[in-house]
Protein backbone atom coordinates (compact mmCIF):
# COMPACT_ATOMS: atom_id res chain seq x y z
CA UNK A 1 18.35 -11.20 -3.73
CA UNK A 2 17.12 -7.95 -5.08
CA UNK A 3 14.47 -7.19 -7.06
CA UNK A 4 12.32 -4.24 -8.74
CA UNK A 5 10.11 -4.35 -5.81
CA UNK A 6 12.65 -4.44 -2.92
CA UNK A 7 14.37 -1.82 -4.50
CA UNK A 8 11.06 -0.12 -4.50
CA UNK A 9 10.40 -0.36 -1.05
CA UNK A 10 14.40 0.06 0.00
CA UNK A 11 15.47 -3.57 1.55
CA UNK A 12 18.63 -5.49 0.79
CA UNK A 13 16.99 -8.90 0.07
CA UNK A 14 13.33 -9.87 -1.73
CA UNK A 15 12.84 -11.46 1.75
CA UNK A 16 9.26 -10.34 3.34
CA UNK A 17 9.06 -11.98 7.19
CA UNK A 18 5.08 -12.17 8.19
CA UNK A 19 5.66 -12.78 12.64
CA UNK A 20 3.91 -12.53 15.40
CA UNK A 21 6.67 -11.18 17.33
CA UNK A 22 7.69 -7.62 17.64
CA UNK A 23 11.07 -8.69 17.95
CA UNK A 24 11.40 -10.87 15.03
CA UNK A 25 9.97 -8.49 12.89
CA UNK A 26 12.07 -5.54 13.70
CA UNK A 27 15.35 -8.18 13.49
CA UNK A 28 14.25 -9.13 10.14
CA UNK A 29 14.44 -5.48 8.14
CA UNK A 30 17.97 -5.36 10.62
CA UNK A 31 18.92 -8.17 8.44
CA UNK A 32 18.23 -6.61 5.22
CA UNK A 33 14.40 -7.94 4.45
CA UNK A 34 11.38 -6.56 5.24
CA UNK A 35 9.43 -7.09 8.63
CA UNK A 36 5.33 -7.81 8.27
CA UNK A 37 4.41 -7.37 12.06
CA UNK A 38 1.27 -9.98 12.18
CA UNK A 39 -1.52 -7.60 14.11
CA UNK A 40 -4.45 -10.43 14.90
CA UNK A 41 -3.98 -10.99 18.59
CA UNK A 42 -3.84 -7.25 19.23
CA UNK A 43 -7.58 -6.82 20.36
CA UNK A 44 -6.79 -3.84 22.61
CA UNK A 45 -5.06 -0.95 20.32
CA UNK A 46 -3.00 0.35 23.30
CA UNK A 47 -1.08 -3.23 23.01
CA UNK A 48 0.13 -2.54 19.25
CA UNK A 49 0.86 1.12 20.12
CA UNK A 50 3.25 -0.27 22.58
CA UNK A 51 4.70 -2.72 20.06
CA UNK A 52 5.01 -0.77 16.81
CA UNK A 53 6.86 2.14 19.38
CA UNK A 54 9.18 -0.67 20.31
CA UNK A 55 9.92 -1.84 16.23
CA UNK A 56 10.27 1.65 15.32
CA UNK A 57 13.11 1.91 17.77
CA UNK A 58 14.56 -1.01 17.00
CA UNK A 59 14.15 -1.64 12.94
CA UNK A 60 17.41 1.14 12.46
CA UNK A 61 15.45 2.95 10.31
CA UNK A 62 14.89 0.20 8.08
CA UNK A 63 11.02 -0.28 6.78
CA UNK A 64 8.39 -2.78 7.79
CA UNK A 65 4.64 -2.83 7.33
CA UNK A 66 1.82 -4.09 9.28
CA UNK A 67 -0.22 -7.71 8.70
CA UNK A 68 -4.03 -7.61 9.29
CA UNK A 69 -7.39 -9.86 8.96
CA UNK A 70 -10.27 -7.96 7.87
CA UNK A 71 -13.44 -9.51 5.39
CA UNK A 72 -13.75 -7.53 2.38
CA UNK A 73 -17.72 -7.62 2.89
CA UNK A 74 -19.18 -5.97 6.17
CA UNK A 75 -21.19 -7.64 8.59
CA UNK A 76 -23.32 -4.84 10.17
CA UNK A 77 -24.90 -5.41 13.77
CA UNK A 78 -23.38 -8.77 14.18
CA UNK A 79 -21.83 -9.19 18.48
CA UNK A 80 -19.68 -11.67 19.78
CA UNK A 81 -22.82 -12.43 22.07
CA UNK A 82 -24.81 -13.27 18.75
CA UNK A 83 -21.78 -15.66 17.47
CA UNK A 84 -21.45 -17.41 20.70
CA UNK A 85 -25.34 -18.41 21.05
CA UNK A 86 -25.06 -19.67 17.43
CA UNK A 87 -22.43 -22.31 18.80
CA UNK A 88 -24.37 -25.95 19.45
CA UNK A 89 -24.30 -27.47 23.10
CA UNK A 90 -23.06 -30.47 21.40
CA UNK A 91 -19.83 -29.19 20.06
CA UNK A 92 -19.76 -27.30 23.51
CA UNK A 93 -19.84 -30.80 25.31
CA UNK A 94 -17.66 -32.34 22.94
CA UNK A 95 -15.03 -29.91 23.52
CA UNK A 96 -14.90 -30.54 27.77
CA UNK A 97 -15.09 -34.39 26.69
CA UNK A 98 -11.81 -34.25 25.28
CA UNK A 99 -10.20 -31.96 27.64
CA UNK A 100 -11.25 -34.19 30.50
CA UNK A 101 -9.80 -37.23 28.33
CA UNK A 102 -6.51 -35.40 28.47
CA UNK A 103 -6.87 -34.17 32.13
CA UNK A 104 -6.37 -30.85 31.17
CA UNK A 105 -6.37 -28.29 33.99
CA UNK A 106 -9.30 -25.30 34.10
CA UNK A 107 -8.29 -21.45 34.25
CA UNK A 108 -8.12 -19.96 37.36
CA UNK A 109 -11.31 -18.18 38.46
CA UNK A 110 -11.87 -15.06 36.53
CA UNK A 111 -9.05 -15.61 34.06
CA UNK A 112 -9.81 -15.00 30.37
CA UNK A 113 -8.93 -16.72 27.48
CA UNK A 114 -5.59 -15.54 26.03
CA UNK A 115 -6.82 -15.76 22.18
CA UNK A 116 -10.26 -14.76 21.16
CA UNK A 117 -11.61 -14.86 17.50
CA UNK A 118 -12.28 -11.05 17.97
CA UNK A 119 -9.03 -10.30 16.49
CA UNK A 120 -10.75 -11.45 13.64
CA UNK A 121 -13.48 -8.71 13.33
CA UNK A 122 -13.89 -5.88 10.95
CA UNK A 123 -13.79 -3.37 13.57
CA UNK A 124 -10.74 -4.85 15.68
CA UNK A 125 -8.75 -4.44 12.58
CA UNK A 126 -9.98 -0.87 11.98
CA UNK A 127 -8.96 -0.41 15.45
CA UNK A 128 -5.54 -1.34 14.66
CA UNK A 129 -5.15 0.85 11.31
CA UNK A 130 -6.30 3.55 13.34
CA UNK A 131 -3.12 2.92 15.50
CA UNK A 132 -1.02 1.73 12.84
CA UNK A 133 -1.11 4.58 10.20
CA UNK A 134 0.23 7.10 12.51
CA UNK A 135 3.28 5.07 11.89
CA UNK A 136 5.79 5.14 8.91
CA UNK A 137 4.40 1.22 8.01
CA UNK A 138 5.66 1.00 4.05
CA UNK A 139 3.00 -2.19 3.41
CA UNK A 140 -0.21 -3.17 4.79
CA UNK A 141 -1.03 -6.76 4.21
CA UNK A 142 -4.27 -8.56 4.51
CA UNK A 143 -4.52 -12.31 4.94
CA UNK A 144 -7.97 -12.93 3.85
CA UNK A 145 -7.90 -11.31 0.95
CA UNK A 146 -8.61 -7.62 -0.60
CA UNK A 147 -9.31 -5.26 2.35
CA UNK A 148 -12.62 -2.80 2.02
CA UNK A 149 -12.32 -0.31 -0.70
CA UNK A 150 -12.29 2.38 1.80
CA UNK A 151 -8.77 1.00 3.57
CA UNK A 152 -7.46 0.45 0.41
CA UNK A 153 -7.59 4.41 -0.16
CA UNK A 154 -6.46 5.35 2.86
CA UNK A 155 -3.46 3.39 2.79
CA UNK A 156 -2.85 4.35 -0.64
CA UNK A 157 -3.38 8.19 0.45
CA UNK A 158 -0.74 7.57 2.70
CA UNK A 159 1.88 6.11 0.62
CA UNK A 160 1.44 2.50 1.73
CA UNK A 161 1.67 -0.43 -0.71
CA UNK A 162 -1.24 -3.00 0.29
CA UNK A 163 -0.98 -6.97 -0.36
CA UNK A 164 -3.66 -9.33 0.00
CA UNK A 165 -2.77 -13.05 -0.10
CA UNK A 166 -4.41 -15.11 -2.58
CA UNK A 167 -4.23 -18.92 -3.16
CA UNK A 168 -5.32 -19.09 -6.52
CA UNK A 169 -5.16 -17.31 -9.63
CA UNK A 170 -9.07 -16.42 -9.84
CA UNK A 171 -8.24 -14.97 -6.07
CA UNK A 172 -5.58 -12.65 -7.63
CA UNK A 173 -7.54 -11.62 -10.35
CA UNK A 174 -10.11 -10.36 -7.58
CA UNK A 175 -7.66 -8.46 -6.21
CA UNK A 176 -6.34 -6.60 -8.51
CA UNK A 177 -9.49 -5.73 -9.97
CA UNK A 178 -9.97 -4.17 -5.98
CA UNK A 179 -6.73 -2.20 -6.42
CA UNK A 180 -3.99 -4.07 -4.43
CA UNK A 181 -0.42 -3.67 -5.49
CA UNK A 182 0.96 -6.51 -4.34
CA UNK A 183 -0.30 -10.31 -4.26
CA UNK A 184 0.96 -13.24 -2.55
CA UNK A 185 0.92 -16.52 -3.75
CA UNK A 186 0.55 -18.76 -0.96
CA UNK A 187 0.53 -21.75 -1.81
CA UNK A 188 -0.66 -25.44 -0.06
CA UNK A 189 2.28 -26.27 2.06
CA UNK A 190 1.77 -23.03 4.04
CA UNK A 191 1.26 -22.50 7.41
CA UNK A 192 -2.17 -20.88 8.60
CA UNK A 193 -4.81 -20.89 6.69
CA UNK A 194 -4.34 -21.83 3.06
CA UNK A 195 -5.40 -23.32 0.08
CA UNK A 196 -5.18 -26.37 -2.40
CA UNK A 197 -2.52 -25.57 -4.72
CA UNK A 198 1.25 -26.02 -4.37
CA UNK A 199 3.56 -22.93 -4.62
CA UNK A 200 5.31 -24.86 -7.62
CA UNK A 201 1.87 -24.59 -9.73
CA UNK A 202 0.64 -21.20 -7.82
CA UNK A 203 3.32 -19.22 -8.13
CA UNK A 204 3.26 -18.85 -11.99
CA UNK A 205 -0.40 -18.71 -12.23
CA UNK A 206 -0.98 -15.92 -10.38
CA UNK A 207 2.05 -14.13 -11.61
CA UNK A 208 0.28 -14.38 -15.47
CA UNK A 209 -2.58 -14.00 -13.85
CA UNK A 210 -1.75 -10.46 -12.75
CA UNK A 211 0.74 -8.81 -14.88
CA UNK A 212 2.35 -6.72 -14.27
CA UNK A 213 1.73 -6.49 -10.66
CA UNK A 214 4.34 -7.98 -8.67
CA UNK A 215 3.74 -11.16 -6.72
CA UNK A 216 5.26 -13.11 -3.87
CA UNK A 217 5.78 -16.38 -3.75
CA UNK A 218 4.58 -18.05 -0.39
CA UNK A 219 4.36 -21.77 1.01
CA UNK A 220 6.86 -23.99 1.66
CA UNK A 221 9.89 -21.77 1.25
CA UNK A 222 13.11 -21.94 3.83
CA UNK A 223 15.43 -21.72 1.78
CA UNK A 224 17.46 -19.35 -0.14
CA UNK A 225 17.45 -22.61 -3.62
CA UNK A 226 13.80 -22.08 -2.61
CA UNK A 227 13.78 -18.59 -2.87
CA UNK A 228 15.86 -18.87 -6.13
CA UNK A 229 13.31 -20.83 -7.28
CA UNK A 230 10.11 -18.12 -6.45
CA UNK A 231 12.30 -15.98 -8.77
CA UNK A 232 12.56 -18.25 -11.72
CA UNK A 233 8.99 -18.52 -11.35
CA UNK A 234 8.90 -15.07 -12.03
CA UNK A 235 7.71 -13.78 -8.58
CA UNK A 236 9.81 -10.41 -7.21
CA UNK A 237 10.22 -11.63 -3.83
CA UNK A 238 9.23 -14.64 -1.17
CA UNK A 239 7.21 -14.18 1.91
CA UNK A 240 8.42 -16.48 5.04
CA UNK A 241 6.30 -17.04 8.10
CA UNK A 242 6.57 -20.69 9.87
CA UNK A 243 10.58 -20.04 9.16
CA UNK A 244 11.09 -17.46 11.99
CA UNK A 245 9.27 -19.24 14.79
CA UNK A 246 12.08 -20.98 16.27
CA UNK A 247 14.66 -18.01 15.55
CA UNK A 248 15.70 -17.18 19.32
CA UNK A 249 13.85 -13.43 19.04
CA UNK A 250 10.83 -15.41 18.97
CA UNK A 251 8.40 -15.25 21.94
CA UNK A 252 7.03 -18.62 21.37
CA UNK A 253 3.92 -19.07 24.59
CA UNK A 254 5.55 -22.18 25.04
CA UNK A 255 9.12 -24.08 25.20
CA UNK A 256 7.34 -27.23 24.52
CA UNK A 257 5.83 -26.20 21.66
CA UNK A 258 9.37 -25.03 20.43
CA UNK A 259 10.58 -28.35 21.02
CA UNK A 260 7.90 -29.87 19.36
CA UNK A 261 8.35 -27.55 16.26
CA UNK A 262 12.60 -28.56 16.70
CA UNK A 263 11.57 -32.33 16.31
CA UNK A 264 8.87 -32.39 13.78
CA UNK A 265 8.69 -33.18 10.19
CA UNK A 266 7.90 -32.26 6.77
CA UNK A 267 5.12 -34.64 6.84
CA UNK A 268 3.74 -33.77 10.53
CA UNK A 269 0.89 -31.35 10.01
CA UNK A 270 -2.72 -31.15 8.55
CA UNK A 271 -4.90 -28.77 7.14
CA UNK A 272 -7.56 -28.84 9.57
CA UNK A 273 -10.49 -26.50 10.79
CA UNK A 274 -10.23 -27.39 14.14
CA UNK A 275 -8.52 -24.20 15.43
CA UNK A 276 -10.50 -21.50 13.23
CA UNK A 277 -13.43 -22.98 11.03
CA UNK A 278 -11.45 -22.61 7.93
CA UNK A 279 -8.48 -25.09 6.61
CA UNK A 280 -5.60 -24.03 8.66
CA UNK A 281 -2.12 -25.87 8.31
CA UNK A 282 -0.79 -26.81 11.71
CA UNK A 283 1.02 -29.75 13.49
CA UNK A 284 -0.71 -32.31 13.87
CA UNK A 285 -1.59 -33.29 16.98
CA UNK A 286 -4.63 -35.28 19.15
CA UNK A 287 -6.58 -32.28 19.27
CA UNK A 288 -6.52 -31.97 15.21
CA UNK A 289 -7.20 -35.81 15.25
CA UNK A 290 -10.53 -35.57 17.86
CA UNK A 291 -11.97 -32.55 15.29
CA UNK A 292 -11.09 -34.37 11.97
CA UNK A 293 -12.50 -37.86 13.62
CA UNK A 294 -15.54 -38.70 11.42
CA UNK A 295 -17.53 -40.01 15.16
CA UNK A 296 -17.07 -36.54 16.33
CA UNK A 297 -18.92 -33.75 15.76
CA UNK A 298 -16.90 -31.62 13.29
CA UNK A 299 -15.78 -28.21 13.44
CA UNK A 300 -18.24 -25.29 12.99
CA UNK A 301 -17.80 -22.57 10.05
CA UNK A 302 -15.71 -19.74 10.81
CA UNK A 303 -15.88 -17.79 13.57
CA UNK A 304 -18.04 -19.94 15.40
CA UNK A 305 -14.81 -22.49 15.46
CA UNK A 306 -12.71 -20.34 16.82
CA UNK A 307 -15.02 -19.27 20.08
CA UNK A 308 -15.73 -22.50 20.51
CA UNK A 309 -12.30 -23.60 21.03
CA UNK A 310 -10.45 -20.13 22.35
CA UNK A 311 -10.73 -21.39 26.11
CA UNK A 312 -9.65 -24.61 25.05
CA UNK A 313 -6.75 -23.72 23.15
CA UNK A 314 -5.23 -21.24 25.99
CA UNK A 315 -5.91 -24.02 28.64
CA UNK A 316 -3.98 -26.85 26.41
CA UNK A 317 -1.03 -24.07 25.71
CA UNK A 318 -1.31 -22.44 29.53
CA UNK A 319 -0.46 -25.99 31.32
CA UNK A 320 1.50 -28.04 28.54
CA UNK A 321 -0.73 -30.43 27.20
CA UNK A 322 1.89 -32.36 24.92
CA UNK A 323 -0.65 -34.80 23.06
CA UNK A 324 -2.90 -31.50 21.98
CA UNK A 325 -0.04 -28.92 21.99
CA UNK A 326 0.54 -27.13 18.61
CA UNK A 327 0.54 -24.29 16.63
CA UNK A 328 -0.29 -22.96 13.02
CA UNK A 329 2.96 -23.91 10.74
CA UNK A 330 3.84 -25.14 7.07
CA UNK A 331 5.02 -28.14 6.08
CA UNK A 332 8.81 -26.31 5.85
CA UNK A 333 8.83 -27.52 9.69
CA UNK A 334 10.90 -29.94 8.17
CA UNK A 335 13.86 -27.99 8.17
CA UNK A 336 13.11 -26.15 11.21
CA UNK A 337 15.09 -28.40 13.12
CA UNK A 338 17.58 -25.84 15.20
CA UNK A 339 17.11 -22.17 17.14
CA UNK A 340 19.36 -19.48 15.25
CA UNK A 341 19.13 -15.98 15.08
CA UNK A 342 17.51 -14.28 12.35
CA UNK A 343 20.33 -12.93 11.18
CA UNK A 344 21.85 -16.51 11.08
CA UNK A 345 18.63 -17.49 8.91
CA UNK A 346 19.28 -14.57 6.27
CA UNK A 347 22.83 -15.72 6.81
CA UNK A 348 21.88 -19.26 5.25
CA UNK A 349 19.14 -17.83 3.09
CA UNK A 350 21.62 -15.78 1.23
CA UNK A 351 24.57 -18.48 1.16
CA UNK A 352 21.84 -20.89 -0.46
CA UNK A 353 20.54 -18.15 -2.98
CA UNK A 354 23.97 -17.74 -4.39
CA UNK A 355 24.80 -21.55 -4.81
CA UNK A 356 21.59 -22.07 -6.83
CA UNK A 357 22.38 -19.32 -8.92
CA UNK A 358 26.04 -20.60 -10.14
CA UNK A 359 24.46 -23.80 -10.33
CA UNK A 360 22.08 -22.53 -13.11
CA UNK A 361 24.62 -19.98 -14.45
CA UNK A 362 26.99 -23.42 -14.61
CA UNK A 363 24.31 -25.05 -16.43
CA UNK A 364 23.33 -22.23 -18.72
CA UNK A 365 27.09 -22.43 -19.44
CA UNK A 366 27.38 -18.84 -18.27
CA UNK A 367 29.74 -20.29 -15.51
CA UNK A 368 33.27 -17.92 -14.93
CA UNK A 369 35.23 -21.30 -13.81
C-alpha cells in the first residue's frame, strides 16, 4: 500500500491513523503507517510534552505528526467568561432536566469537568505547537480547515508537511490557495465533525479539484478493499480514525462505551450538534435524541454548545450513564465489532488490500493464474 506520498514521508503503508491515544498512535507508525497524535484535549502543554516524550520513545524511530483545531480567522479579546454568559438559562435548565430524567450523579465538590471546549481555542493550539515543534513531528494536521498563514510558515520552515481536512471540493480549493500540502477528503460517513458528501463522490472531487496535490481519502474506510478503493479514486493514501478505538492500546474513558462501540451498527449514529455546536457524527444515543427533539431547545452554535454541555458530558461518561453514553465515531462502527491489536488491524488491512487488487488485476485480465 505504497504510494508517492508515503514514500515521501518514509512509511510502509498509505495508512495515516488520526487517535487520541498516545499509545495507538505510536503502535500505528510500529505497524508501518503513520501516527496523527489528535492534540484537542491537551489544554495544559506540560500534558502533551509528557505524551509526545512517551511516542518518541516508543514509535522506533518511525515518523508521526501532530493533529490540531485552530480557526483560520482570529478572534481577538474573546474569554471563556464572555462565551459562557452568552449561553441562555434555558438551554442551561434544559440540560439539568435531562440529567435528572436519567438520575445522573453530580461531580464531587470542587471537581472540574474533564473536557472543556478550550481545547478548541486559537491560543490552546498555539500552546501546543509551541510544545510540539521542538519535536521531529513529519505532518501537522488541522481539522477545521487551513491553519493561520503564520503556522503554515513555521511548519513549513521546519520541514513539516501540513493537512487541513476538507469536506468538499470548494473547501480544498481554499486550501490550497492557503498553501497546505496535503488535503483530506473526509467524507459524510465520518466520525467527528463532518460534512454532507460521501467519500465515494468526495474523494474524486477534491482530488481534480486540487491537482496535483495529494489527497487522502477519509470517511467510512476499515478496510484494506476500502482502502483499495481511495486509491482507484486516485487519492495517495487513507486516513482512519473511528477504526482504532477499540484496538486494545486504546485508552477508551470507559469499558461501557467500548462495549457499546463492540455492539453497534453501521446504521447507529447521527450527525448531531449536540456535543459541539457543529454536525458531529457520533452514536446515537438519548442524549443526541433530547438535543435533536424538535420540543427541546436545540443546540447553540459552536462553542457555546460545547460549554454548555462539558459538565454534562464528563458526568454521563464519569458514572456510566448507558442510555446517554457515547462518543464521536463513523458509521464504519459497523465493522468494529471485536478488540485487536493494531498491528492485527494493519494485519487485516493489508490481507484485504491485496485481495482487491488480484480481484481487479483478474478482471483487467492481468491475472498470473
Amino acid at each position: 500500500m505504497q504510494t508517492e506520498l508515503s514514500k515521501k514521508l518514509g512509511v510502509e503503508h498509505a495508512i495515516f491513523g488520526f487517535t487520541p491515544f498516545p499509545a495507538v498512535a505510536a503502535a500505528i507508525s510500529r505497524a508501518g503507517g503513520f501516527g496523527v497524535l489528535g492534540a484537542v484535549r491537551y489544554t495544559a502543554p506540560d500534558d502533551l510534552k509528557r505524551d509526545l516524550d512517551w511516542v518518541e520513545k516508543h514509535v522506533d524511530g518511525m515518523p508521526y505528526g501532530l493533529d490540531v483545531v485552530m480557526p483560520a480567522k482570529k478572534v481577538e479579546g474573546v474569554t471563556e467568561a464572555d462565551i459562557e454568559a452568552m449561553i441562555p438559562e434555558a438551554h442551561r435548565q434544559y440540560v439539568k432536566d435531562t440529567l435528572a430524567k436519567y438520575g445522573v450523579p453530580e461531580l464531587a465538590e470542587g471537581e472540574a469537568s474533564g473536557w472543556r471546549i478550550t481545547g478548541w481555542m486559537e491560543q490552546v493550539a498555539r500552546n501546543q505547537l509551541d510544545v510540539a515543534f521542538d519535536y521531529p513531528i513529519k505532518l501537522l494536521a488541522n481539522a477545521l480547515g487551513s491553519p493561520p498563514a503564520d503556522v503554515i510558515a513555521r511548519a513549513h520552515d521546519q520541514g513539516v508537511l501540513v493537512a487541513a481536512l476538507a469536506g468538499s471540493a470548494r473547501h480544498a480549493r481554499k486550501h490550497a490557495e492557503a498553501g497546505i500540502d496535503i488535503v483530506v477528503a473526509q467524507g459524510y460517513e465520518a466520525g467527528g465533525h463532518t460534512g454532507e458528501i460521501a467519500s465515494m463522490v468526495l474523494t474524486p472531487e477534491v482530488v481534480d479539484a486540487v491537482d496535483p496535490l495529494p489527497v487522502l481519502a477519509a470517511g467510512g474506510i476499515g478496510s484494506g478493499q476500502q482502502v483499495a478503493a481511495a486509491l482507484a479514486l486516485g487519492a495517495q493514501g487513507a486516513w482512519l480514525g473511528s477504526l482504532w478505538l477499540t484496538t486494545t492500546e486504546a485508552d477508551m474513558h470507559s469499558r461501557a462505551v467500548t462495549r457499546k462501540l463492540l455492539a453497534a451498527g453501521s446504521g447507529d449514529t447521527v450527525r448531531s450538534r449536540a456535543l459541539t455546536g457543529k454536525p458531529a457524527r457520533q452514536l446515537r444515543t438519548e442524549w443526541t435524541d433530547a438535543w435533536d427533539d424538535p420540543n427541546g431547545p436545540g443546540t447553540l452554535p459552536m462553542p457555546l454548545q460545547g460549554l454548555l454541555v462539558a459538565e454534562a458530558v464528563s458526568r454521563i461518561q464519569k458514572y456510566e450513564v448507558g442510555p446517554l453514553l457515547g462518543t464521536p465515531v463513523g458509521q464504519i462502527v459497523g465493522r468494529m465489532n471485536s478488540e485487536r491489536s493494531v498491528q492485527a488491524v494493519f494485519d487485516d488491512l493489508t490481507r484485504g488490500f491485496e485481495r482487491a487488487v488480484d480481484r481487479i488485476n483478474r478482471i483487467a485480465g492481468r491475472s498470473e493464474e
